[in-house]
Protein backbone atom coordinates (compact mmCIF):
# COMPACT_ATOMS: atom_id res chain seq x y z
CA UNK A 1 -33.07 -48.03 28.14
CA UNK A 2 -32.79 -50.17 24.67
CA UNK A 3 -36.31 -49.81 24.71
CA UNK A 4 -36.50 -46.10 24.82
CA UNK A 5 -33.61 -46.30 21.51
CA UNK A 6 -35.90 -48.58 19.87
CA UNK A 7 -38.83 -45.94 19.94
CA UNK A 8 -36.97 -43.21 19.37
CA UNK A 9 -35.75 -44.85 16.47
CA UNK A 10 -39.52 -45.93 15.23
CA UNK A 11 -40.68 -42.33 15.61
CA UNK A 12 -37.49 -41.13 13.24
CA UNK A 13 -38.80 -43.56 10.99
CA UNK A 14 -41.98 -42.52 11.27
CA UNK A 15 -40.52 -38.61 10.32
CA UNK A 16 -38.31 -39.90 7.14
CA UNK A 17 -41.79 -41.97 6.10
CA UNK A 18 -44.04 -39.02 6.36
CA UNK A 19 -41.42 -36.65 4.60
CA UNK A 20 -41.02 -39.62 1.56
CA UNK A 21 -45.22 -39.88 1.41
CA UNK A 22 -45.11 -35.54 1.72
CA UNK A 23 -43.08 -35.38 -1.31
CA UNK A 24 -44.62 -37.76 -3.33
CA UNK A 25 -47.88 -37.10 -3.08
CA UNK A 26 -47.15 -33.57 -4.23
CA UNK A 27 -44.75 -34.34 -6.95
CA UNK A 28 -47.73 -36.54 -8.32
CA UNK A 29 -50.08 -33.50 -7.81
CA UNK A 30 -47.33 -31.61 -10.18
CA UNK A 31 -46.10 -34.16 -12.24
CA UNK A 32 -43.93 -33.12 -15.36
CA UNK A 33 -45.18 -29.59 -14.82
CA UNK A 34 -42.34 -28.89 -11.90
CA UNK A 35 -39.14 -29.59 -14.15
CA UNK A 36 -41.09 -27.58 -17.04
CA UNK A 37 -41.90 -24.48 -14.62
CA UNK A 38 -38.14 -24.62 -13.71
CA UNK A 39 -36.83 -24.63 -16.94
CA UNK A 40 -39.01 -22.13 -18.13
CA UNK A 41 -38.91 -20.22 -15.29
CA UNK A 42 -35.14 -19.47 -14.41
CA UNK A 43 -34.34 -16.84 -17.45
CA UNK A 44 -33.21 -14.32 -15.35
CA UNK A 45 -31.69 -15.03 -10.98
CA UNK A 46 -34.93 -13.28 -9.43
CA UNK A 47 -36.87 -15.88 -11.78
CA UNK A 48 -34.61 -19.04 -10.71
CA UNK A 49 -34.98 -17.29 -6.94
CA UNK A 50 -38.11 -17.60 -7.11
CA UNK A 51 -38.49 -21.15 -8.64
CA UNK A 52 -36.45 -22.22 -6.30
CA UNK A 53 -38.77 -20.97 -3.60
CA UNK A 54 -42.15 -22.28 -4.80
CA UNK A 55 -40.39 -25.84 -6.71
CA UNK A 56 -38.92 -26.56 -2.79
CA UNK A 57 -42.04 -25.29 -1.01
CA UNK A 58 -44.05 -27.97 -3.09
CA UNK A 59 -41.49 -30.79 -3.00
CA UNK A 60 -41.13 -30.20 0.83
CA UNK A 61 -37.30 -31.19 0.55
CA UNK A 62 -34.69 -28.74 -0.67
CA UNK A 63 -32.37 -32.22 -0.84
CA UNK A 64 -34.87 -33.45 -3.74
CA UNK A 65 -35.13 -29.92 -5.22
CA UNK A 66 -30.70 -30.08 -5.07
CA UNK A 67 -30.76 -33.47 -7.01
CA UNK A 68 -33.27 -32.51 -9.69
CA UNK A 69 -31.00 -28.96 -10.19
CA UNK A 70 -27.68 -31.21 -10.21
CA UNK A 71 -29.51 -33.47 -12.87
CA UNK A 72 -30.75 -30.80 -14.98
CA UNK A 73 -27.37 -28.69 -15.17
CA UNK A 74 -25.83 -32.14 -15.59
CA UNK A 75 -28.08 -32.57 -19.05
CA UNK A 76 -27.14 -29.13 -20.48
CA UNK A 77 -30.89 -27.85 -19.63
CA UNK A 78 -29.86 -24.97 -16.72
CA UNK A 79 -26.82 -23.29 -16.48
CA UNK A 80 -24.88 -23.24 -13.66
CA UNK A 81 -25.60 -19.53 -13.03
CA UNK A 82 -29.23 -19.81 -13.37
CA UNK A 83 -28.87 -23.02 -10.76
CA UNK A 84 -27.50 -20.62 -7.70
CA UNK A 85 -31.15 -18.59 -8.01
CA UNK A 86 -32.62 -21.75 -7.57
CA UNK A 87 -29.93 -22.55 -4.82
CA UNK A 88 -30.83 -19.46 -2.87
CA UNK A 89 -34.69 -19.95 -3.15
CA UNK A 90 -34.37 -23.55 -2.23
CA UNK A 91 -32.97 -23.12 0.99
CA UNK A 92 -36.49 -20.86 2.10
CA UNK A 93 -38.78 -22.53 0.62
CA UNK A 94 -37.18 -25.95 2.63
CA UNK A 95 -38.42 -23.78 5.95
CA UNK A 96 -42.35 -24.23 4.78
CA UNK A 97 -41.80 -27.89 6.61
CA UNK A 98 -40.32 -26.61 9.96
CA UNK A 99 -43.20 -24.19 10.38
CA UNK A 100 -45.73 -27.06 9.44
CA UNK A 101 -43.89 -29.56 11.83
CA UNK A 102 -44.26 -26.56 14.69
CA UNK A 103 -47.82 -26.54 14.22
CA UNK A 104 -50.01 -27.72 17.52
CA UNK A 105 -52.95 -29.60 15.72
CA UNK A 106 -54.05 -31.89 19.02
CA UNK A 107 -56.54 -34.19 18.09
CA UNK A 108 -56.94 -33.00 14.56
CA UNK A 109 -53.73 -35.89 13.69
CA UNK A 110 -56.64 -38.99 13.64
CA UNK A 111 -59.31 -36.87 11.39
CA UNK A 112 -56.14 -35.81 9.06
CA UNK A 113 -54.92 -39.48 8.64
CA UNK A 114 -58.26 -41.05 8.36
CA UNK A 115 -59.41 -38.81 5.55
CA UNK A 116 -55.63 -38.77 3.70
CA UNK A 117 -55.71 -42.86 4.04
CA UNK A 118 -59.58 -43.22 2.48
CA UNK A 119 -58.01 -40.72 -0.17
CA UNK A 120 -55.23 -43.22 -0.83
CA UNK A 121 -57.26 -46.63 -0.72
CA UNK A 122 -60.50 -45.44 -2.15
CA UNK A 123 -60.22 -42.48 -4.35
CA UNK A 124 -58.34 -43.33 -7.87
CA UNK A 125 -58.18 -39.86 -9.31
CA UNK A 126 -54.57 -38.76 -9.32
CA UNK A 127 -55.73 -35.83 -7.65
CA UNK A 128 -57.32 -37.22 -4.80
CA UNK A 129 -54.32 -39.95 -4.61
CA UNK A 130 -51.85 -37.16 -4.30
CA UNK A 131 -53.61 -35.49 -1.36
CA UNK A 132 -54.70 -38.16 0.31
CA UNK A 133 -50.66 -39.14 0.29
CA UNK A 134 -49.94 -35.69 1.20
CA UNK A 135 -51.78 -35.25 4.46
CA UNK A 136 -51.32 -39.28 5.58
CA UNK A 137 -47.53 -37.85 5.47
CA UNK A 138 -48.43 -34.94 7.12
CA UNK A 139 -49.95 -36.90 9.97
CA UNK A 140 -47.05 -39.28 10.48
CA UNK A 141 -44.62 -36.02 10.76
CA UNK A 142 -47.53 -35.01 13.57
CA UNK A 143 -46.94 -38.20 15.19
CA UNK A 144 -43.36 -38.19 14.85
CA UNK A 145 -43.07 -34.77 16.66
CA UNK A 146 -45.05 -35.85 19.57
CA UNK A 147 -42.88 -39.06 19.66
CA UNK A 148 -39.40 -36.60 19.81
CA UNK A 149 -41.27 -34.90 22.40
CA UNK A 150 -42.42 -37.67 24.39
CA UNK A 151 -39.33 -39.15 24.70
CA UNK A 152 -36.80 -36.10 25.37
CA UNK A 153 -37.32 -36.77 29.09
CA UNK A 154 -36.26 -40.35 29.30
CA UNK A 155 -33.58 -40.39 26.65
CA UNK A 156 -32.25 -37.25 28.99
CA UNK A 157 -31.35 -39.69 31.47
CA UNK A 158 -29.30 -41.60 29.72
CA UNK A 159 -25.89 -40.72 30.29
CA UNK A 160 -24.98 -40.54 26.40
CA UNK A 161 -27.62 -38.51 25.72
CA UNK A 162 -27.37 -36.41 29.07
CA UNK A 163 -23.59 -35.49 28.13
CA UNK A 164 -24.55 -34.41 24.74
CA UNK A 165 -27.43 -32.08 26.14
CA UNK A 166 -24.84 -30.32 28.28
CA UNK A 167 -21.99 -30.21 25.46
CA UNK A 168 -24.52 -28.68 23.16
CA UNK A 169 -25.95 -26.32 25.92
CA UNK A 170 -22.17 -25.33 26.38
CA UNK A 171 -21.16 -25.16 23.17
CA UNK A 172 -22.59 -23.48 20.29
CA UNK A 173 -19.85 -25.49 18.02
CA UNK A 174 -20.47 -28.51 19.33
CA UNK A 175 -24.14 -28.06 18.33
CA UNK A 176 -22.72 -27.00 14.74
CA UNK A 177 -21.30 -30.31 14.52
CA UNK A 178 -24.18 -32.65 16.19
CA UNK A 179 -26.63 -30.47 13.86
CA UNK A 180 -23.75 -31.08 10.45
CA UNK A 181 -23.32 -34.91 11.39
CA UNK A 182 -27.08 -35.94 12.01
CA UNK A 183 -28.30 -34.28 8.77
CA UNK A 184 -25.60 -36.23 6.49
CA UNK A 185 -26.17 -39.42 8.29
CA UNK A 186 -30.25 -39.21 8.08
CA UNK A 187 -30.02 -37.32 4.72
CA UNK A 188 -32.99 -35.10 6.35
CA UNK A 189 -32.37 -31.43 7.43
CA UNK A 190 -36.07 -31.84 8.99
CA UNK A 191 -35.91 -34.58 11.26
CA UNK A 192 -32.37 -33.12 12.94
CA UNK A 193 -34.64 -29.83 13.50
CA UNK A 194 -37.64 -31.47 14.56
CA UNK A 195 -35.61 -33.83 17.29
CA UNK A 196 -33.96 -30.66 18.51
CA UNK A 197 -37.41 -29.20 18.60
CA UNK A 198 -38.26 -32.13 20.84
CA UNK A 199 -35.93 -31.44 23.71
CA UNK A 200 -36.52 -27.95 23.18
CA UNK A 201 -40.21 -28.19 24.40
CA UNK A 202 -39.39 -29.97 27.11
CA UNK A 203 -36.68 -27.42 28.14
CA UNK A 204 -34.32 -29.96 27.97
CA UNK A 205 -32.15 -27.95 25.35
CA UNK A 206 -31.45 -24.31 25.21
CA UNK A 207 -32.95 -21.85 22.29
CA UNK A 208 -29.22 -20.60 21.15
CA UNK A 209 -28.06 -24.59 21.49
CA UNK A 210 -31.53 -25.70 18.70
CA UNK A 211 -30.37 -23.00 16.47
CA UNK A 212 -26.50 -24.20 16.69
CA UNK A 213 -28.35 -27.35 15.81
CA UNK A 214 -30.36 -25.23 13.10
CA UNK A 215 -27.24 -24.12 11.66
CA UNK A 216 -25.22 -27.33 11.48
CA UNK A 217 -28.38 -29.07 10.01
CA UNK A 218 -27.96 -26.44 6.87
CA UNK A 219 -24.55 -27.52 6.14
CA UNK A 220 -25.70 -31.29 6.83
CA UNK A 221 -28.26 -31.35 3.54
CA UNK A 222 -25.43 -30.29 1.57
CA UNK A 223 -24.49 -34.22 1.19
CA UNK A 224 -27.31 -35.16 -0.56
CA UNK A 225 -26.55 -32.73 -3.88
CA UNK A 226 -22.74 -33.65 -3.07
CA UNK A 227 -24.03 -37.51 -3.48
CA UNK A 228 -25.39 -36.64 -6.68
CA UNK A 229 -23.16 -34.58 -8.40
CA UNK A 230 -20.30 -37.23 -8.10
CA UNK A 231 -19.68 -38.70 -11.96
CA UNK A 232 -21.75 -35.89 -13.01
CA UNK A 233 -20.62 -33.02 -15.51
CA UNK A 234 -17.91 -29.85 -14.12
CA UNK A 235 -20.71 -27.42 -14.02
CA UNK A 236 -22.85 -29.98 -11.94
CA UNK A 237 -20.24 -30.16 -9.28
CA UNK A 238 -20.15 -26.39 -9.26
CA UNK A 239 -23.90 -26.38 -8.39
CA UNK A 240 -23.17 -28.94 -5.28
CA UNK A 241 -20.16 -27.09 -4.24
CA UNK A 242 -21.84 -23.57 -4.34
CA UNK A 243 -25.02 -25.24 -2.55
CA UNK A 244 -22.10 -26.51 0.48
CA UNK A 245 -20.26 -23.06 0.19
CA UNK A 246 -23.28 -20.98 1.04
CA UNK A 247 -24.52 -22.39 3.42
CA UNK A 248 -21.35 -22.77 5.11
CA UNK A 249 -20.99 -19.05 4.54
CA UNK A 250 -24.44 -18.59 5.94
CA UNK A 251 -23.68 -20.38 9.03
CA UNK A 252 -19.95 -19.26 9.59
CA UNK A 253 -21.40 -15.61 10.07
CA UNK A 254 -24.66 -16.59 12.45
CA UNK A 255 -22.85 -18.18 15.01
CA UNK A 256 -20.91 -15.25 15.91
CA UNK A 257 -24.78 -14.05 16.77
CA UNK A 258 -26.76 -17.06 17.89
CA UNK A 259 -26.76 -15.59 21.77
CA UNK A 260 -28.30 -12.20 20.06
CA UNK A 261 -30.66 -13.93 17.24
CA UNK A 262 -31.72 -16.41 19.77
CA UNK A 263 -33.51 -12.74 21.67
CA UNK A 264 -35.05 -11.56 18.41
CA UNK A 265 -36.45 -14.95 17.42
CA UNK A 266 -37.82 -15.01 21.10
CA UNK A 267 -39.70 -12.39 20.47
CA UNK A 268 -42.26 -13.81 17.50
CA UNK A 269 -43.05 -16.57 19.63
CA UNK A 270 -43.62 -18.05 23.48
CA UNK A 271 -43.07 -22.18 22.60
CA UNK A 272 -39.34 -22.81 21.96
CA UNK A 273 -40.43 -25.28 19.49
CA UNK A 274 -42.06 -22.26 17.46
CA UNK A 275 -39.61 -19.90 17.67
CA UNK A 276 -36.76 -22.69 16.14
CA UNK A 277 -38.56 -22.65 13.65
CA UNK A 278 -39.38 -19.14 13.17
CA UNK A 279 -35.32 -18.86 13.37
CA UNK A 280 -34.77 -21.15 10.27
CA UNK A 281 -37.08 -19.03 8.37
CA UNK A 282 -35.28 -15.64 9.46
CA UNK A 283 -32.15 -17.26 8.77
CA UNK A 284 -32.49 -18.96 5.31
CA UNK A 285 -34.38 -15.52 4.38
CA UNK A 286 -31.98 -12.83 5.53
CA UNK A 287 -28.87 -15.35 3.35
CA UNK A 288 -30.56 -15.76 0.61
CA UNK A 289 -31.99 -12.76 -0.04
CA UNK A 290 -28.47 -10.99 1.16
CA UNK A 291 -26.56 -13.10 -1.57
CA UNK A 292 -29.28 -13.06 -4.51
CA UNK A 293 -27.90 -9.39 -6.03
CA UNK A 294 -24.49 -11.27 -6.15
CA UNK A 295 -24.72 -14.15 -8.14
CA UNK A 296 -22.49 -13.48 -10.94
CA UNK A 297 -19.79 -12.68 -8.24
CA UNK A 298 -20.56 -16.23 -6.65
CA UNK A 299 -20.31 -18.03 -9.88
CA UNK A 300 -16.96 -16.65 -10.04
CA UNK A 301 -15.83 -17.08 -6.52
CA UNK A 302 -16.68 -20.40 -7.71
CA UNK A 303 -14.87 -20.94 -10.38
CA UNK A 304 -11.91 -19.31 -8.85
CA UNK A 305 -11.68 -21.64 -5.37
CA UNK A 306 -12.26 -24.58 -7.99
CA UNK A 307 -8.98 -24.26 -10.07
CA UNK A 308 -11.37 -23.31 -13.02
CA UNK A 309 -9.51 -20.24 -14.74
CA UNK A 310 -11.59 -20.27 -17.72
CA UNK A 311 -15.16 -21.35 -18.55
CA UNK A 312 -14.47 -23.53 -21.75
């Protein structure tokens, strides 16, 4: 049974390697130009919304988008209203890597790797660098899924894991918690959705239990910009705080409706797998764009629960 630990543990490693090579190779491919399109591009909270969106979408981590937007408000260079835009647009565009990690590409995994590793050892144009990184990532989060998935069956047996299939199948706050816990400790809101997307092909874990899961693993990133905001400026806090607040927000009012979303969310999709992921989109969508006309009301909510009477 160590053995089947040991892989499982490989093929998580595997996950976090492929999301570090992912979000390299396209912050090469954008360079300085991301931090300059996000100061530029935050003037008004559609703008920072947006930004958000698009600077997540490219860095394929909202918990690297949530350090550079701690950083930045820490300098002076964003405020810490124009930082819950990018707040709210992070959190979607962090849902481009659960659809691409949903994705059934077969045998196209060897062609993708071969071509993104002579790309990386042959090709020395930045350019061709960055996308050769890009998809050799891509093809170790391939092989990473089909690891989760392989394994679901005979880590079921176990009688750790067995118990914590049933607890989470029981228990949408149980899967809250394994969802919150896993993210913090592995720092990686993807992996915790792509394991649960594991068991869930294999019918091993319930559609309403993955999106407990979903849900916990949205409160779970929130460590990373919580990490980073320690030492920093007040206003940086705020942006880490506000980042943990709405999402626990977010997920505080979906799971008094996971049994119901689960049915919609069945809908777009027949493979479990898909339709988890679908669910993170639907849910990061419907929050954000819900709490986007009520920024300035957040900000002060903020500064409120924080002790801070005054902005001076």
């Amino acid at each position: 049974m160590g053995r089947i630990f040991i892989l499982f543990l490989i093929h998580l490693s595997m996950f976090l390697l492929g999301m570090l090579m992912m979000k390299s190779g396209l912050y090469v491919l954008s360079g300085d130009r991301l931090k300059r399109w996000v100061l530029h591009f935050t003037k008004t909270p559609v703008q920072s919304f947006l930004t958000g969106t698009i600077a997540t979408a490219l860095l394929q981590s909202s918990s690297a988008m949530m350090v550079l937007t701690v950083g930045l408000v820490a300098t002076g260079y964003l405020t810490f209203q124009q930082s819950i835009g990018i707040i709210l647009g992070s959190n979607i565009g962090s849902t481009i890597t659960t659809e691409l990690i949903a994705l059934d590409v077969g045998t196209s995994i060897i062609p993708l790797l071969l071509i993104g590793a002579f790309l990386v050892f042959f090709v020395r144009h930045r350019i061709g660098y960055s996308i050769g990184m890009t998809l050799v990532g891509l093809s170790c989060l391939f092989f990473a899924m089909e690891g989760f998935s392989a394994l679901a069956k005979p880590l079921s047996t176990t009688p750790f894991v067995h118990e914590w299939l049933q607890q989470t199948n029981r228990s949408y706050i149980a899967g809250i918690l394994v969802g919150t816990v896993l993210t913090a400790i592995i720092q990686s809101s993807a992996a915790t959705i792509g394991i649960a997307m594991g068991f869930l092909s294999e019918r091993l874990l319930a559609l309403p239990a993955g999106i407990a899961i979903l849900l916990g693993a949205n409160i779970g990133t929130c460590v990373t910009a919580l990490l980073a905001s320690i030492g920093a400026s007040r206003e940086a806090k705020f942006t880490a705080y506000t980042h943990l607040w709405l999402n626990i927000a977010g997920v505080g009012i979906f799971s008094l409706f996971i049994a119901p979303f689960a049915k919609i969310v069945s809908l777009f999709a027949y493979s479990p797998d898909v339709q988890l992921a679908h669910a993170s989109v639907l849910f990061n969508v419907i929050c954000s764009v819900v709490a986007l006309p009520f920024i300035r009301w957040i900000e002060w909510w903020i500064y409120f629960v924080h002790g801070i009477n005054n902005r001076s």
